[in-house]
Protein backbone atom coordinates (compact mmCIF):
# COMPACT_ATOMS: atom_id res chain seq x y z
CA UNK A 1 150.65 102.57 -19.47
CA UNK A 2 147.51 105.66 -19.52
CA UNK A 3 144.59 103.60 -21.72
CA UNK A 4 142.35 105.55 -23.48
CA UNK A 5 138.98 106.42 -21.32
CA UNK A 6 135.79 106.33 -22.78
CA UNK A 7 135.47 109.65 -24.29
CA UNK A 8 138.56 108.88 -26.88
CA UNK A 9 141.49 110.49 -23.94
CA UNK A 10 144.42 109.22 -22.38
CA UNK A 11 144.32 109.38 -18.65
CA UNK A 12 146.69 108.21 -16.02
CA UNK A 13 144.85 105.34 -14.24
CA UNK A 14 144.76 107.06 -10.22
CA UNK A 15 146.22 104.18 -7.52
CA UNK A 16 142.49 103.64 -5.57
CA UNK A 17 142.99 103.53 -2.01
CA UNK A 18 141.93 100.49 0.17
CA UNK A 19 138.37 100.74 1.65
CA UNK A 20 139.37 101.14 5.00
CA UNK A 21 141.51 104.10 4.18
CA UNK A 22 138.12 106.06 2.47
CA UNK A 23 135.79 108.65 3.87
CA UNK A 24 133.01 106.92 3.71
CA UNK A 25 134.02 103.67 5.48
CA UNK A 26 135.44 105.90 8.53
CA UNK A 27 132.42 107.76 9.06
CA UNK A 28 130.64 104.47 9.15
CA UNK A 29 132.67 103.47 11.94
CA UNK A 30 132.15 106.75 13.33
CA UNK A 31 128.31 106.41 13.26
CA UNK A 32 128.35 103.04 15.01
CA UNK A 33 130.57 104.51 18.03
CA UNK A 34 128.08 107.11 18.32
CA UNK A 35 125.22 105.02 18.75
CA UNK A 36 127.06 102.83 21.35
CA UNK A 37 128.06 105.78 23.19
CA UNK A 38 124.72 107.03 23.52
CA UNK A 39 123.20 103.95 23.99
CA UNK A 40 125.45 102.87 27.08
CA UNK A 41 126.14 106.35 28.24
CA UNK A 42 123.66 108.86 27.14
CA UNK A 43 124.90 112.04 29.67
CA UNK A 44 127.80 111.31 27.29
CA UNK A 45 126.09 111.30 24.17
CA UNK A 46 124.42 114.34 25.43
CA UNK A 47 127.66 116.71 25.80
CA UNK A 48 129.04 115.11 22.14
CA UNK A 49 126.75 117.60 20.78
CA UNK A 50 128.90 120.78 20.31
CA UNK A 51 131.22 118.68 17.92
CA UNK A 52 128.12 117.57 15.74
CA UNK A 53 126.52 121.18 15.34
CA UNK A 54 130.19 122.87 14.90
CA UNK A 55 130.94 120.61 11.81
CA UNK A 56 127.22 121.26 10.22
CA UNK A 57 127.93 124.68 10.77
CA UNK A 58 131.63 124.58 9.61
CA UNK A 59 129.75 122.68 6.06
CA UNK A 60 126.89 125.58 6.60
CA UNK A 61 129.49 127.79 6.30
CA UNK A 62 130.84 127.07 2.36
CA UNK A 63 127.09 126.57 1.25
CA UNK A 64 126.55 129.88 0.22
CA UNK A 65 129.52 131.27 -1.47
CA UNK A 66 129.53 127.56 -3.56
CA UNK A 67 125.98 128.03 -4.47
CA UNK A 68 126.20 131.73 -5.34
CA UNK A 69 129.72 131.37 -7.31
CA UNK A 70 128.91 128.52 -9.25
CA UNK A 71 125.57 129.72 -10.44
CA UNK A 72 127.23 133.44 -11.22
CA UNK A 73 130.27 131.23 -13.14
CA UNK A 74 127.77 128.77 -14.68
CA UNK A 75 125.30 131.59 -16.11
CA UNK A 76 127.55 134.36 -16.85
CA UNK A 77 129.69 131.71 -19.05
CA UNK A 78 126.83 130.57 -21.45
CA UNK A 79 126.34 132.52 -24.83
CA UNK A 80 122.61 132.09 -24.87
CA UNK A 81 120.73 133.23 -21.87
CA UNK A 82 117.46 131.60 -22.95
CA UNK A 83 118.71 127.82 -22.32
CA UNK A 84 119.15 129.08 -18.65
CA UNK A 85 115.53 130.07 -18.35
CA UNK A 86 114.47 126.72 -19.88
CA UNK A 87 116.22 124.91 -18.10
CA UNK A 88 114.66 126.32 -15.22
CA UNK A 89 111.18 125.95 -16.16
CA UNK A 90 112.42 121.92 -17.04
CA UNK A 91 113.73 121.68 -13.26
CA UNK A 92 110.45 123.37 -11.69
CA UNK A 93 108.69 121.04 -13.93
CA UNK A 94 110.53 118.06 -12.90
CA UNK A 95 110.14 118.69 -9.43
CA UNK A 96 106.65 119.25 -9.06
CA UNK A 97 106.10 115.61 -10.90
CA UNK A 98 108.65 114.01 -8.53
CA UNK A 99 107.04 115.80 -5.07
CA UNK A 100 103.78 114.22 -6.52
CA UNK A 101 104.87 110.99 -6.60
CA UNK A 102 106.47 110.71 -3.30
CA UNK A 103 103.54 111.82 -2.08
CA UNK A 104 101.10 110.01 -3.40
CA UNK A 105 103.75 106.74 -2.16
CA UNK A 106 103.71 108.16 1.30
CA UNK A 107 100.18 107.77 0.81
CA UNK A 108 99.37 104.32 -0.84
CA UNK A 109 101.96 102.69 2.30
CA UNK A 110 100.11 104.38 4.65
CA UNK A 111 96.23 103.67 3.64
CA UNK A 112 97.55 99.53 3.14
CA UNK A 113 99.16 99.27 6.31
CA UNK A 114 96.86 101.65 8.53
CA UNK A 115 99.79 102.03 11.34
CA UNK A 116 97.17 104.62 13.30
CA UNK A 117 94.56 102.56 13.68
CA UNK A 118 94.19 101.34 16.88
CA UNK A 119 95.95 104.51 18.77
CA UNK A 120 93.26 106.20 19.67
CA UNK A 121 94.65 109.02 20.93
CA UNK A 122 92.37 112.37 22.60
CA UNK A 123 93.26 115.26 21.47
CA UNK A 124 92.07 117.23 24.12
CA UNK A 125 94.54 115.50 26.53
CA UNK A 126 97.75 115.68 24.58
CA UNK A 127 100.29 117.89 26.03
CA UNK A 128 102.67 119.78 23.32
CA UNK A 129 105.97 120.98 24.64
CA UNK A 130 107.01 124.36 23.71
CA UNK A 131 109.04 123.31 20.91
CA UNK A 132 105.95 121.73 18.88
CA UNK A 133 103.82 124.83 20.40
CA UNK A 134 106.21 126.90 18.41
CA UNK A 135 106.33 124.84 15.34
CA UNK A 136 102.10 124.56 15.66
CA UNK A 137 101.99 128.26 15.76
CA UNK A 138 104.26 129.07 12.86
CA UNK A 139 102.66 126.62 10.57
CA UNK A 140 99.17 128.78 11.29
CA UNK A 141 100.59 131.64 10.67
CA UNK A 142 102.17 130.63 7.41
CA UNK A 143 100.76 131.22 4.07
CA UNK A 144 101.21 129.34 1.05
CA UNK A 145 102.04 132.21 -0.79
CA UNK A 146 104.97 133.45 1.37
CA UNK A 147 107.46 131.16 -0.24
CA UNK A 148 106.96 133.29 -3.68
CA UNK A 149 108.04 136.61 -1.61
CA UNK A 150 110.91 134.79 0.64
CA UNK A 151 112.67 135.03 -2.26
CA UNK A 152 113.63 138.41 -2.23
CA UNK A 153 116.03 139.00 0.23
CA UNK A 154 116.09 142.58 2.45
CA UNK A 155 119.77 142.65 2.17
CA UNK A 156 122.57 141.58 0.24
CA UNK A 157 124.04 140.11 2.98
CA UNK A 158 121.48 138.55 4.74
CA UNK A 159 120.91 135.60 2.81
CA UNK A 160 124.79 134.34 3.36
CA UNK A 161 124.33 134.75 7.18
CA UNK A 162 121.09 132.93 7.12
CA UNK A 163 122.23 130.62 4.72
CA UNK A 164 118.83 130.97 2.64
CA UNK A 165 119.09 129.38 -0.27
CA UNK A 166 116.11 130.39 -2.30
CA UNK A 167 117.20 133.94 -1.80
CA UNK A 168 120.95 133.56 -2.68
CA UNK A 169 119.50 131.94 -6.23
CA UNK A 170 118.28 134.96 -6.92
CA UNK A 171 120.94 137.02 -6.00
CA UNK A 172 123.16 134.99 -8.10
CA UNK A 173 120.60 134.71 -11.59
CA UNK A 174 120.33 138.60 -11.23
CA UNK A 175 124.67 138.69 -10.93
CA UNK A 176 125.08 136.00 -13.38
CA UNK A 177 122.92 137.73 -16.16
CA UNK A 178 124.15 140.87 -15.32
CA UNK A 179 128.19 139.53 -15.85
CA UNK A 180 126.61 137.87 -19.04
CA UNK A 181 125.04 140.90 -20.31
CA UNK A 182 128.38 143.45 -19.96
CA UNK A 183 129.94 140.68 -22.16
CA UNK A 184 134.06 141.55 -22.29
CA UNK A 185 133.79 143.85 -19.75
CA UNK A 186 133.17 141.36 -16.98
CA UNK A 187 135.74 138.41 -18.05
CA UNK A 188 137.92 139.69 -15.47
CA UNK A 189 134.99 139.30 -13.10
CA UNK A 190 134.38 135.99 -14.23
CA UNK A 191 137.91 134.80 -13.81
CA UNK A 192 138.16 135.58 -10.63
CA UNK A 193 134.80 133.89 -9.89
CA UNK A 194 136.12 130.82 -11.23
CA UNK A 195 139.28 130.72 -8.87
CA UNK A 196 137.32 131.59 -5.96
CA UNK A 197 135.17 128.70 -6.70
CA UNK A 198 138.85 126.55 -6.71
CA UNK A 199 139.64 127.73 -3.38
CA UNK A 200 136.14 127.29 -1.90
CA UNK A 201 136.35 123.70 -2.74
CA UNK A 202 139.87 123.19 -1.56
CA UNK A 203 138.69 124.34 1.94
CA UNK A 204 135.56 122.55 1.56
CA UNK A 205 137.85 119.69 0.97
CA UNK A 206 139.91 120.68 4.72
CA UNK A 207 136.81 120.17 6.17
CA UNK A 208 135.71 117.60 5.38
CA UNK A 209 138.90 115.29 6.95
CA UNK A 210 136.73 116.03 10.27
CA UNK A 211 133.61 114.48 8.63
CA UNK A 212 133.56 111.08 11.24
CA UNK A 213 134.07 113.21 13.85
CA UNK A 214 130.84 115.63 13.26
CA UNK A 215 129.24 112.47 12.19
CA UNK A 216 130.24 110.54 15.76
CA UNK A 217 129.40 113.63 17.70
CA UNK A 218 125.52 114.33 16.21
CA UNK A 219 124.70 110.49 15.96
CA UNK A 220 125.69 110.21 19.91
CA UNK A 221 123.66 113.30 21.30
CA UNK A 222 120.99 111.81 18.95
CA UNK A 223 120.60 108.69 20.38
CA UNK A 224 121.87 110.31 24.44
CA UNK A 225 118.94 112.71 23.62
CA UNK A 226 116.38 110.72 22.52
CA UNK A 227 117.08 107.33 23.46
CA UNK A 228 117.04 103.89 21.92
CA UNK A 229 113.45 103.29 23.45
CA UNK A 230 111.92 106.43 22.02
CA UNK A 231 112.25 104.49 18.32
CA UNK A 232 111.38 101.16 18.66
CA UNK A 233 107.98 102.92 20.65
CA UNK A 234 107.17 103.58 17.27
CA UNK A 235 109.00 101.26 15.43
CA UNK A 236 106.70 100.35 12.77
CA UNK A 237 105.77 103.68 11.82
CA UNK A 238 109.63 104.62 11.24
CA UNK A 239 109.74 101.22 9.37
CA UNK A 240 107.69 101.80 7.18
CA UNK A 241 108.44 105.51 6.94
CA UNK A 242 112.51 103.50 5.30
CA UNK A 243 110.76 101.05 3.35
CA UNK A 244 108.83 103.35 1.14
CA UNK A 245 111.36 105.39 0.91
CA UNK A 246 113.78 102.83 -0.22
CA UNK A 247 111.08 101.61 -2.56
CA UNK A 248 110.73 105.50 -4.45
CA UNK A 249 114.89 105.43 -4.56
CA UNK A 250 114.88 102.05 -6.43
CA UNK A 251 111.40 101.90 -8.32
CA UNK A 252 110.77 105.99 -8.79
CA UNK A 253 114.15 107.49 -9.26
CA UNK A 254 115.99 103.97 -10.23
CA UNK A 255 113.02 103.52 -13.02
CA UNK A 256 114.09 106.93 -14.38
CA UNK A 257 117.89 106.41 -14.27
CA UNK A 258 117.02 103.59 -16.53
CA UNK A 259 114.41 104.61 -18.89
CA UNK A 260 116.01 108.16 -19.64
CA UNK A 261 119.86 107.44 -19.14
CA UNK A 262 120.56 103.64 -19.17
CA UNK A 263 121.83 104.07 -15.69
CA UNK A 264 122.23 101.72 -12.98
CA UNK A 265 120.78 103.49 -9.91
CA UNK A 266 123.00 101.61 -7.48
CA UNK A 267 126.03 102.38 -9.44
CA UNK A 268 125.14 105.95 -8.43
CA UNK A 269 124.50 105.10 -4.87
CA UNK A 270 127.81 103.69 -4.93
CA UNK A 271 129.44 106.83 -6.30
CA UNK A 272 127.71 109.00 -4.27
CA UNK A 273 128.68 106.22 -0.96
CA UNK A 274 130.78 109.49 1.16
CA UNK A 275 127.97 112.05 0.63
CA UNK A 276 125.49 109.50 1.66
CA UNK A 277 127.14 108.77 4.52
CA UNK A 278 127.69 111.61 5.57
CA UNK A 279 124.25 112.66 4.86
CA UNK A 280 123.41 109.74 7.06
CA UNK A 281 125.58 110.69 10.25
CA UNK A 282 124.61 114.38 10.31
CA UNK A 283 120.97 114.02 9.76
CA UNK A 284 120.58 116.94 6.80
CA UNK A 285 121.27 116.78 3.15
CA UNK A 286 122.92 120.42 3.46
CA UNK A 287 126.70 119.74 3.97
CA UNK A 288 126.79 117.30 1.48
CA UNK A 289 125.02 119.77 -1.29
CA UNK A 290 128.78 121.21 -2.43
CA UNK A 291 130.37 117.48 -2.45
CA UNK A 292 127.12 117.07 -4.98
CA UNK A 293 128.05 119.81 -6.89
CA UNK A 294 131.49 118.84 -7.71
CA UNK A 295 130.95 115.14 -8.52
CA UNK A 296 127.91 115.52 -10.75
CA UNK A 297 130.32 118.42 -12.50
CA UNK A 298 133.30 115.57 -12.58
CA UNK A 299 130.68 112.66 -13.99
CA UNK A 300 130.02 114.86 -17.02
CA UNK A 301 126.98 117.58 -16.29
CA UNK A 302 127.59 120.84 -17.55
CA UNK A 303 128.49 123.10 -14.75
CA UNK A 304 125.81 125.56 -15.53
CA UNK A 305 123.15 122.82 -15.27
CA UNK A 306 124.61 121.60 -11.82
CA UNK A 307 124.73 125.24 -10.66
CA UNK A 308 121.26 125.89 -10.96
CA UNK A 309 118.96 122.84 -10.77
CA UNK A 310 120.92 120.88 -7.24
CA UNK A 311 120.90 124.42 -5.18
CA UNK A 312 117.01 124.71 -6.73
CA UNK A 313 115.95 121.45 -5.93
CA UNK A 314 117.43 121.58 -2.37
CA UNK A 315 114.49 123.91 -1.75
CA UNK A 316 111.90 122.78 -4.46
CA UNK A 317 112.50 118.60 -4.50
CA UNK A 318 112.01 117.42 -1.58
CA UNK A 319 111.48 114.19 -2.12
CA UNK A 320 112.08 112.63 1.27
CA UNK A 321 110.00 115.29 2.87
CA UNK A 322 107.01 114.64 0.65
CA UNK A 323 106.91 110.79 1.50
CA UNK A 324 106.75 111.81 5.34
CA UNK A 325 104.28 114.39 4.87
CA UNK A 326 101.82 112.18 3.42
CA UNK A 327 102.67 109.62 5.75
CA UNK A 328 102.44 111.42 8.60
CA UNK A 329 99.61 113.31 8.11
CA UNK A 330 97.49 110.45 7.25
CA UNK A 331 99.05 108.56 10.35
CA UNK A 332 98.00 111.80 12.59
CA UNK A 333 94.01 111.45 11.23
CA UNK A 334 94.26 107.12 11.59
CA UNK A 335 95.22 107.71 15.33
CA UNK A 336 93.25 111.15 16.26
CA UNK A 337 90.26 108.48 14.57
CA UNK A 338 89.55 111.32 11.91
CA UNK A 339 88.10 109.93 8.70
CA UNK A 340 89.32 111.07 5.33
CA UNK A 341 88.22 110.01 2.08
CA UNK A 342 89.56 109.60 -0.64
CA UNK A 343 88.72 112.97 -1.85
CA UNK A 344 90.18 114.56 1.65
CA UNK A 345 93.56 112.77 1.15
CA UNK A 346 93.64 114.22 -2.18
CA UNK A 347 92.86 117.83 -1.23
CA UNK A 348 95.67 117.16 1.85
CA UNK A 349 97.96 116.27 -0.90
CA UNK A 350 97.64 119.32 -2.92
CA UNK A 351 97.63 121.70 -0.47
CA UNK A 352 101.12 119.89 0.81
CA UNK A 353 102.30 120.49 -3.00
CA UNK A 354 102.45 124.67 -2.14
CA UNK A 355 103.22 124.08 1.98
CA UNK A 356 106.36 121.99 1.48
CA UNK A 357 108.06 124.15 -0.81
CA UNK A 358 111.09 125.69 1.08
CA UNK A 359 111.03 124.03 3.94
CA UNK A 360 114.76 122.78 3.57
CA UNK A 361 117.26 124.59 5.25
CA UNK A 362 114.65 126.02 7.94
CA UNK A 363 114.87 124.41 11.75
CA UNK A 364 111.64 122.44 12.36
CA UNK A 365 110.85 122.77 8.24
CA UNK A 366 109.29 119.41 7.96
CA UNK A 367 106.65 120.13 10.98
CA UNK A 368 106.50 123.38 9.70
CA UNK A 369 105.02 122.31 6.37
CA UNK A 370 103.23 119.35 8.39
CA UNK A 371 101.18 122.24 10.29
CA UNK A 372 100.76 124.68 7.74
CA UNK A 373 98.92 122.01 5.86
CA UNK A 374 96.55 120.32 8.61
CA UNK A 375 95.79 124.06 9.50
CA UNK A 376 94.97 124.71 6.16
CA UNK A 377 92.88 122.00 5.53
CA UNK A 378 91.09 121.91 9.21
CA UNK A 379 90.01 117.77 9.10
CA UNK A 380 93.11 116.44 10.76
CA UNK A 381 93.90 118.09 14.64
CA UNK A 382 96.98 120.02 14.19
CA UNK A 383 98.01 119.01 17.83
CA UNK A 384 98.10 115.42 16.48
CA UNK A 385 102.24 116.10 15.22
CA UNK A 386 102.96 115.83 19.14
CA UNK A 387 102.15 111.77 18.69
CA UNK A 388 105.35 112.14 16.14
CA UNK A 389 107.70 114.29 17.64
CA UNK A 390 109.93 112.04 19.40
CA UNK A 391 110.76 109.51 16.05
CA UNK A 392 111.15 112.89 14.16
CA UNK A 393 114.66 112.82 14.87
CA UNK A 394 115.21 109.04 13.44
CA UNK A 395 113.05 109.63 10.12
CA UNK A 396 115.68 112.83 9.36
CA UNK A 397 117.96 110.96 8.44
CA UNK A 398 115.87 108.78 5.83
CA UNK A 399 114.38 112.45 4.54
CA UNK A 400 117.64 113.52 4.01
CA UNK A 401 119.08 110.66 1.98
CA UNK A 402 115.74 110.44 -0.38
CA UNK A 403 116.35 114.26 -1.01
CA UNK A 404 119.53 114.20 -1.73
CA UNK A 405 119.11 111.22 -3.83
CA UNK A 406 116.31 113.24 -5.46
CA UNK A 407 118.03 115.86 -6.55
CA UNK A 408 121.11 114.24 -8.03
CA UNK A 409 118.39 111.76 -10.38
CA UNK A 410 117.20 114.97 -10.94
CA UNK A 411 120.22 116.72 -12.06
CA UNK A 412 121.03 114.03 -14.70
CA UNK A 413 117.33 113.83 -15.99
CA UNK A 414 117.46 117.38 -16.84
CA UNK A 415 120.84 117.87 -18.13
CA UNK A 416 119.93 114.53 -20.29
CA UNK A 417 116.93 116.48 -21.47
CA UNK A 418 118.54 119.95 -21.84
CA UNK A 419 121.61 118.02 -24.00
CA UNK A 420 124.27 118.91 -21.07
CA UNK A 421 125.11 115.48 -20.35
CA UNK A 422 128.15 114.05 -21.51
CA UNK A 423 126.24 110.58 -21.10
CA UNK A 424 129.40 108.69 -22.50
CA UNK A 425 131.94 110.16 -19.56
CA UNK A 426 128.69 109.72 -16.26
CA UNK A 427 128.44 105.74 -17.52
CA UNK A 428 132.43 105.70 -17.85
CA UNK A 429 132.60 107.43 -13.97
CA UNK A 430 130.17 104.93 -12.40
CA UNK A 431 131.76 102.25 -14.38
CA UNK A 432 135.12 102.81 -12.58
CA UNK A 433 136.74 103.80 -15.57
CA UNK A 434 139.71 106.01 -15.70
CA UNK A 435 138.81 109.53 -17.00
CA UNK A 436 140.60 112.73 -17.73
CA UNK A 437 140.57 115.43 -14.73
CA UNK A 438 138.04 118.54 -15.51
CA UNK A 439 141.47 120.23 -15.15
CA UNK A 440 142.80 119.79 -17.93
CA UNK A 441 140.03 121.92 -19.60
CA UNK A 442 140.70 125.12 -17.97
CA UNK A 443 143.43 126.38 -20.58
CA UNK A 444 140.36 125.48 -23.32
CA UNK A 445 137.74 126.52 -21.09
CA UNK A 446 139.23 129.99 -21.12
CA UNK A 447 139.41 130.26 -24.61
CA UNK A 448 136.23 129.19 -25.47
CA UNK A 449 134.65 131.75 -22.76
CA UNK A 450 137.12 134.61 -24.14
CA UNK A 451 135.83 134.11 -27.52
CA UNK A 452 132.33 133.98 -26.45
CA UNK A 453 132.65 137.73 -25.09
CA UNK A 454 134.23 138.74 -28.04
CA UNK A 455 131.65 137.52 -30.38
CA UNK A 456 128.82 139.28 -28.13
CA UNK A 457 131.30 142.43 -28.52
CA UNK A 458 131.29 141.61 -32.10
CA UNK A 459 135.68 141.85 -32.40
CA UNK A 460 135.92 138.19 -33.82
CA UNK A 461 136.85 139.89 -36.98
CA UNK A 462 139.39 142.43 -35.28
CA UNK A 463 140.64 139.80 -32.94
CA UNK A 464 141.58 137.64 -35.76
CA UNK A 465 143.15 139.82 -37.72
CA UNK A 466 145.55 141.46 -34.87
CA UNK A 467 146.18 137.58 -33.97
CA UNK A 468 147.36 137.04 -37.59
CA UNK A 469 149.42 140.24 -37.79
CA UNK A 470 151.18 139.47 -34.35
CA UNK A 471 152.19 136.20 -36.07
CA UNK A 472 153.21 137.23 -39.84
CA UNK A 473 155.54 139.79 -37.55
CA UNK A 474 157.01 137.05 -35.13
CA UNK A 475 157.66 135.19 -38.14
CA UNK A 476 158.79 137.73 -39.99
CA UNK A 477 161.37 138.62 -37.52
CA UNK A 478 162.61 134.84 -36.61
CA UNK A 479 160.94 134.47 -33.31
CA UNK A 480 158.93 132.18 -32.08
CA UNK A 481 155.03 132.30 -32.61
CA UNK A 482 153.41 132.53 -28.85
CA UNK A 483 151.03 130.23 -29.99
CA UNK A 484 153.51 127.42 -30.47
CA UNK A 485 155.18 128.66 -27.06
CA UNK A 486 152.00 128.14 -24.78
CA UNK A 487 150.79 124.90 -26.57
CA UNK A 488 152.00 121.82 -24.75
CA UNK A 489 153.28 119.21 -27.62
CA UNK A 490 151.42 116.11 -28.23
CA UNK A 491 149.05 116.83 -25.16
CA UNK A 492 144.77 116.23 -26.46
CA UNK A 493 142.84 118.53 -23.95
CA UNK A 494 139.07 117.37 -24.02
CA UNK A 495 136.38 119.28 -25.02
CA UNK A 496 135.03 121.10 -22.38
CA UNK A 497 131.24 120.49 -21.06
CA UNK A 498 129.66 123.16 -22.81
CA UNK A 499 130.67 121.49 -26.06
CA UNK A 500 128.90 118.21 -24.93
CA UNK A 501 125.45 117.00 -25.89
């Protein structure tokens, strides 16, 4: 018998499958075969690479149509266009105050544990390959600045090729307010943008049946490329690189679930278990950004809110990225045996406030932003990232998991704060508790959005009065009224998110 869910509807409890027969058990399996593969035959692990890269790119593929549609859908459907700009200015907010404290953690590890002391390397005898001489070189050349004009793409089509998120934000802001400002005009528009984002997700959701096999196929040319010995070299340093991290997920971001939502943070680890995962095996937080999407939409955040902060803070709130850049660059002066002060750690750390914006999505991002902000600075030997290269590839994966944590505590915080939360339906979701689909919304969810554009149009009145006259004449002549044709008897549809608080 359906028992009523915590927002006051009857749902259907779903049969749960076993946990061998879920995602994110299978690409667990498929990670450990990886890393024995590479470990006991790394020519092997080498040639699995094409079938890592091919699934990225496969996920690659969806980001940009799910980011651009669902910020389009989410904008374009709101009736005031002034909650979207604060709600922007709340995220930007948000994320500068998280970058600075995962910073300033990378930091306080890092000055108590003193992992570079000791090293004493020379800079004028370390060799850099031509893959860190081209990430040295771009870092130089890179202004702080240049993240502000990046946005603007060239083309229209550029940004989906490149997969540049920063740019397809705006592109989608600029269509979203346009489709809100032609009000009736562009509901057809908007309708369609709304299926296309159904169909985007039902291939998203073909693709990812092959997640264990991208994940065995990247974690074996990992570990086939860079070996087993290459990371317990520098063991401690990637150590302690996990441990902080771990520390800002549970402290940082759980203390935050708690204080703001009354959230158990691990209850939304465990929710977010196939994401992480597969986050885990493929090294980058990007495939797993439209799987994000979609479950902070089905645990209750207002589709408009998920729309715009998760694709924003992909680029913005890097949380991961900020622990490693203080780390690292602290680590680089502590074994180059270049003293910094308190006040030079401080200066490091806001210069790596404007360097690490944007670096997600960009190959090499993270020693990018590393070398933009040693050149900038000038104290700590820029050639120094070269005694870091060959871990990079084992503290990826911990970056990406802190970011994408990051940005889904970061998604609730705001929506909490910007009253888009249904707070009653995320602590039912995480609780395991049966809740009604998001589809049963659509027929309301239409309405509602209909009758927005005609309010902006100002026909409420006229709209109301034909609807009345169609009736008083279908009763008149002994037919039917289509309203009692179309409505489904006895069936409660739930309110849809906008209506939430």
């Amino acid at each position: 018998m359906a028992q009523p869910s915590a927002t006051g509807q009857h749902a259907v409890a779903a049969p749960r499958r076993p946990w061998y027969r879920q995602l994110y058990f299978h690409v667990i399996v498929a990670i450990v075969l990886g890393i024995a593969l590479g470990a006991w035959a790394p020519e092997t692990g080498k040639a699995m690479e094409p079938i890592g890269t091919t699934f990225i790119s496969a996920m690659k593929m969806l980001i940009g149509p799910v980011v651009f549609l669902t910020i389009v859908a989410g904008i374009a459907g709101v009736a005031d266009l002034k909650s979207v700009g604060v709600t922007g200015l709340k995220a930007l907010g948000y994320f500068q105050i998280g970058t600075l404290l995962a910073m300033l953690f990378g930091l306080v590890a890092i000055n108590l544990f003193r992992l570079g002391d000791g090293v004493n390397a020379d800079v004028s005898t370390i060799a850099v390959n031509d893959n860190v001489s081209g990430y040295i070189e771009a870092g130089e050349e890179r202004a702080w600045w240049e993240v502000l004009v990046h946005i603007v793409p060239e083309s229209a089509i550029a940004p989906f090729v490149e997969v540049d998120i920063l740019q397809i934000i705006f592109m989608a802001v600029l269509a979203g307010i346009a489709l809100n400002a032609v009000g009736r005009t562009g509901k057809p528009v908007l309708d369609m943008v709304e299926r296309l984002i159904k169909v985007i997700f039902k291939v998203l959701g073909f693709i990812m049946k092959a997640a264990p096999l991208g994940a065995f196929g990247a974690m074996a040319y990992a570990i086939g490329q860079f070996g087993l010995q290459t990371l317990t070299s520098l063991g401690s340093l990637v150590a302690l690189f996990y441990i902080t991290s771990a520390l800002f997920v549970v402290v940082v971001l759980g203390g935050a679930l708690a204080a703001f939502l009354r959230v158990n943070i691990f209850k939304l680890l465990r929710y977010l278990r196939d994401e992480l995962v597969l986050v885990l095996g493929t090294s980058t937080a990007e495939p797993a950004l439209p799987l994000l999407m979609k479950k902070l939409e089905h645990a209750g955040v207002k589709k408009s809110t998920v729309g715009l902060v998760v694709p924003t803070g992909y680029s913005f709130n890097l949380d991961g990225a900020a622990i490693y850049l203080s780390l690292a660059a602290v680590y680089i002066a502590q074994a180059t045996n270049t003293d910094l002060s308190l006040t030079d750690q401080l200066g490091l750390l806001a210069v790596m406030l404007l360097t690490s914006k944007g670096a997600a999505g960009v190959a090499g991002g993270g020693f990018i932003a590393l070398t933009a902000t040693l050149s900038t600075v000038g104290t700590v030997p820029a050639v120094g990232i070269m005694l870091i290269f060959g871990i990079d590839k084992f503290m990826s994966e911990c970056r990406a998991l802190v970011n994408f944590c990051g940005n889904a505590v970061a998604t609730l915080i705001i929506a909490r704060w910007d009253r888009t939360l249904d707070l009653q339906r995320l602590r039912a979701v995480l609780n395991r508790e049966d809740v009604p689909a998001l589809q049963l919304e659509d027929a309301e969810l239409d309405a509602e959005l209909d009758q927005e554009l005609q309010d902006r149009d100002g026909q409420r009145g006229a709209t109301a009065g034909n609807a009345a006259g169609n009736a008083a004449g279908n009763t008149a002549a002994g037919s039917t009224p289509a309203s009692t044709v179309l409505s489904p008897p006895s069936v409660a549809v739930e309110p849809t998110l906008g209506s939430r608080v």
